[in-house]
N, C-alpha and C. Protein backbone atom coordinates (compact mmCIF):
# COMPACT_ATOMS: atom_id res chain seq x y z
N UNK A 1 269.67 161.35 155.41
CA UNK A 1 270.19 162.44 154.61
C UNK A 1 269.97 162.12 153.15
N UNK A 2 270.02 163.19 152.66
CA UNK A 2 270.13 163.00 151.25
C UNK A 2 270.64 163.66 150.51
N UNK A 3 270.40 164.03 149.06
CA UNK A 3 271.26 165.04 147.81
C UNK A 3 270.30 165.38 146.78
N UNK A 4 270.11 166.65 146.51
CA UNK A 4 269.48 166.94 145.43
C UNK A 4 270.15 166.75 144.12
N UNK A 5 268.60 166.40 143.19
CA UNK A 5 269.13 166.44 141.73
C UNK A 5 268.22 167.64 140.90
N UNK A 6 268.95 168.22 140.13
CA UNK A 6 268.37 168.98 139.30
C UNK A 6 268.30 167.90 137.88
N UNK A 7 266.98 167.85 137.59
CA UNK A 7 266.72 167.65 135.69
C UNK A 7 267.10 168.69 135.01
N UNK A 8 268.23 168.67 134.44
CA UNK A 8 268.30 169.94 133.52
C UNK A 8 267.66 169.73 132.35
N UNK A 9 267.20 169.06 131.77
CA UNK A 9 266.26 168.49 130.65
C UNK A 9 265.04 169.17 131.13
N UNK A 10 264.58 169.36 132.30
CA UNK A 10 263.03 169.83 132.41
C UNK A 10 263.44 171.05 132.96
N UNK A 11 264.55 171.44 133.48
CA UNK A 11 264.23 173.22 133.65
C UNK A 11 264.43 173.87 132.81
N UNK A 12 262.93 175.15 133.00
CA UNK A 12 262.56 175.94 132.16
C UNK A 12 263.19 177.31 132.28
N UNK A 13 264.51 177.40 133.25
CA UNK A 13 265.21 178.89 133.67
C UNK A 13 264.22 179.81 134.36
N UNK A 14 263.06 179.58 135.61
CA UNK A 14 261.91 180.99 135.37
C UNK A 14 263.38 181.36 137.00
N UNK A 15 264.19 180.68 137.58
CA UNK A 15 264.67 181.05 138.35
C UNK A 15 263.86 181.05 139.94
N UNK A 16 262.77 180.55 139.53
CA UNK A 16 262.27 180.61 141.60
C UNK A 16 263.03 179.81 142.52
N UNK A 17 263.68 178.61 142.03
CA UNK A 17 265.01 178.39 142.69
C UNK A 17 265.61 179.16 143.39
N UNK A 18 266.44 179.82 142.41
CA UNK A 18 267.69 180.94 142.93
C UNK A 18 267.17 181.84 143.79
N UNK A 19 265.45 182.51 143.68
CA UNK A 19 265.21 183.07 144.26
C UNK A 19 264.99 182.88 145.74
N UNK A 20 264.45 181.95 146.10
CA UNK A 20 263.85 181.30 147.15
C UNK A 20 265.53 180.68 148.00
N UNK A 21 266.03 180.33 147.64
CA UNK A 21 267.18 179.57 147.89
C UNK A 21 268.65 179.62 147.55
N UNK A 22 268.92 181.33 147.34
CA UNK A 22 269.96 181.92 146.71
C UNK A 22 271.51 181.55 147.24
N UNK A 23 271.72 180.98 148.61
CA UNK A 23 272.76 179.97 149.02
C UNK A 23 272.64 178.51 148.02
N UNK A 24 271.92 178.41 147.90
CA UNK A 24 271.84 177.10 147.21
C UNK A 24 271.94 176.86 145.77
N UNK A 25 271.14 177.60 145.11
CA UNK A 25 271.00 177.41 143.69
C UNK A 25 271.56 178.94 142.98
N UNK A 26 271.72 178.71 141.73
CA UNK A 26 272.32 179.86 140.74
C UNK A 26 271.83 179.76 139.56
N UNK A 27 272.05 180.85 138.88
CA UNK A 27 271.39 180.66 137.37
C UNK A 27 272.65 181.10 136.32
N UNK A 28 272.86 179.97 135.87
CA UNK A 28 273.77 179.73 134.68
C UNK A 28 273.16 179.71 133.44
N UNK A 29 273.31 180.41 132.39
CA UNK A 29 273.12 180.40 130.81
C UNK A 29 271.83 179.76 131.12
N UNK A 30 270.78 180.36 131.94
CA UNK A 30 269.21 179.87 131.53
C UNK A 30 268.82 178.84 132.25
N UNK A 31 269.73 178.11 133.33
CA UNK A 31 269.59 176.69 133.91
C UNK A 31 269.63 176.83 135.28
N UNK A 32 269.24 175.77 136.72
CA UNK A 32 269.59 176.39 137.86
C UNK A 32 270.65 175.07 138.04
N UNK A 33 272.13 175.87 138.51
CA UNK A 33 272.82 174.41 138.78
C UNK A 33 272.96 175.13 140.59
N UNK A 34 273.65 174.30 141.50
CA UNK A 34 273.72 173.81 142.44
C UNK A 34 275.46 174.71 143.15
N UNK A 35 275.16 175.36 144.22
CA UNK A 35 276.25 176.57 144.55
C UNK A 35 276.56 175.76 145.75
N UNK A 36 275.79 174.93 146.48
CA UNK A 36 275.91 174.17 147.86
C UNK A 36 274.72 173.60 147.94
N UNK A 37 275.20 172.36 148.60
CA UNK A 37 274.31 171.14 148.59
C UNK A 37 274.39 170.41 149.94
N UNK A 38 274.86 170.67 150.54
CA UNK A 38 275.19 170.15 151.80
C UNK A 38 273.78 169.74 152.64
N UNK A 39 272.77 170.94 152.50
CA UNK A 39 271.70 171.29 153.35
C UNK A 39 270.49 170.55 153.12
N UNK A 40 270.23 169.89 152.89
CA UNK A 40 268.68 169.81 151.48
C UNK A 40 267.73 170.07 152.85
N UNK A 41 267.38 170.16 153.70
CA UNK A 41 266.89 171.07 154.64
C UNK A 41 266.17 172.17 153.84
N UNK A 42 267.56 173.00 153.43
CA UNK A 42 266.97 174.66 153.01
C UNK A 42 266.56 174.49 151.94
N UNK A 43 266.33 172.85 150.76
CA UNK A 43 265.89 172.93 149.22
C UNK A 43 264.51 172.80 149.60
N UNK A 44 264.08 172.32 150.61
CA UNK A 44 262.61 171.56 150.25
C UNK A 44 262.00 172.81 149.57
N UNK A 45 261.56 173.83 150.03
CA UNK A 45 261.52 175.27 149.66
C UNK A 45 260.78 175.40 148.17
N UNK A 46 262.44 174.94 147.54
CA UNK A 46 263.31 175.33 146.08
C UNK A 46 262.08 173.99 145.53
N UNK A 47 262.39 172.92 145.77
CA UNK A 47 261.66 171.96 145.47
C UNK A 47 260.33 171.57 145.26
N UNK A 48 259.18 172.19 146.64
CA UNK A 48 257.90 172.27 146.06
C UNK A 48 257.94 173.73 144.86
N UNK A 49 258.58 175.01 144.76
CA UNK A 49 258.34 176.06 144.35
C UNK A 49 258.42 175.93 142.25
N UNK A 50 259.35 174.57 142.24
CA UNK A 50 259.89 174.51 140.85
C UNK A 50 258.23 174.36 139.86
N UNK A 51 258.06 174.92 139.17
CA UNK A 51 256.99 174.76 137.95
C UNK A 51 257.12 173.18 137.71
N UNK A 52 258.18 172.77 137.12
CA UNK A 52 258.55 171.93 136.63
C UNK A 52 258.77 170.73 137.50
N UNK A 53 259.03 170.54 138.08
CA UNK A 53 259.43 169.40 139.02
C UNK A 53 260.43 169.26 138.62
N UNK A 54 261.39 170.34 138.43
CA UNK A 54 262.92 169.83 137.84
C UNK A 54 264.24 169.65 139.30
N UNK A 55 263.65 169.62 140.35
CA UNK A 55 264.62 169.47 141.55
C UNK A 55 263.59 168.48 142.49
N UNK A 56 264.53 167.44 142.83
CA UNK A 56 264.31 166.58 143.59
C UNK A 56 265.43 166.19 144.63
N UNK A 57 264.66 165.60 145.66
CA UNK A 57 265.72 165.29 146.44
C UNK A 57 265.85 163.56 147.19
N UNK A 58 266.86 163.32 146.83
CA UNK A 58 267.17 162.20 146.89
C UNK A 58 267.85 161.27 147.58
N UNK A 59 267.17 160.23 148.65
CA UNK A 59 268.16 159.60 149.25
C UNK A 59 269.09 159.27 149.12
N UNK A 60 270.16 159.20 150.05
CA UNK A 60 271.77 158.42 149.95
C UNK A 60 271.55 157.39 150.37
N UNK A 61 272.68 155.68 149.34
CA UNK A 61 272.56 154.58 149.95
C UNK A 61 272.85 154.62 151.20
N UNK A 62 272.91 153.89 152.16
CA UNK A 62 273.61 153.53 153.43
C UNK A 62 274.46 152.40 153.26
């Protein structure tokens, strides 16, 4: 399993996040933050789609 991170330093707001993955992500004042995270299943999506490479997803220690 793992957890996504958003770079908010590298997102550019175009929103294909939110679009693609509208359980998941939201668009706040220009930024995509994170509505549920539980899944990263349903980010991979969100993740190749970002311009930016501003969402990644990231293993948990064990």
């Amino acid at each position: 399993m793992g957890h996504i991170v958003i770079a908010y330093h590298l997102c550019v707001g175009c929103g294909a996040c939110a679009e693609v993955c509208p359980d998941i992500f939201e668009m706040i004042e220009n930024k995509a933050w994170l509505k549920y995270s539980d899944d990263i299943t349903l980010c991979e999506q969100a993740r190749v789609i970002c311009p930016v490479g501003a969402i990644t997803i990231e293993e948990d220690e064990k």
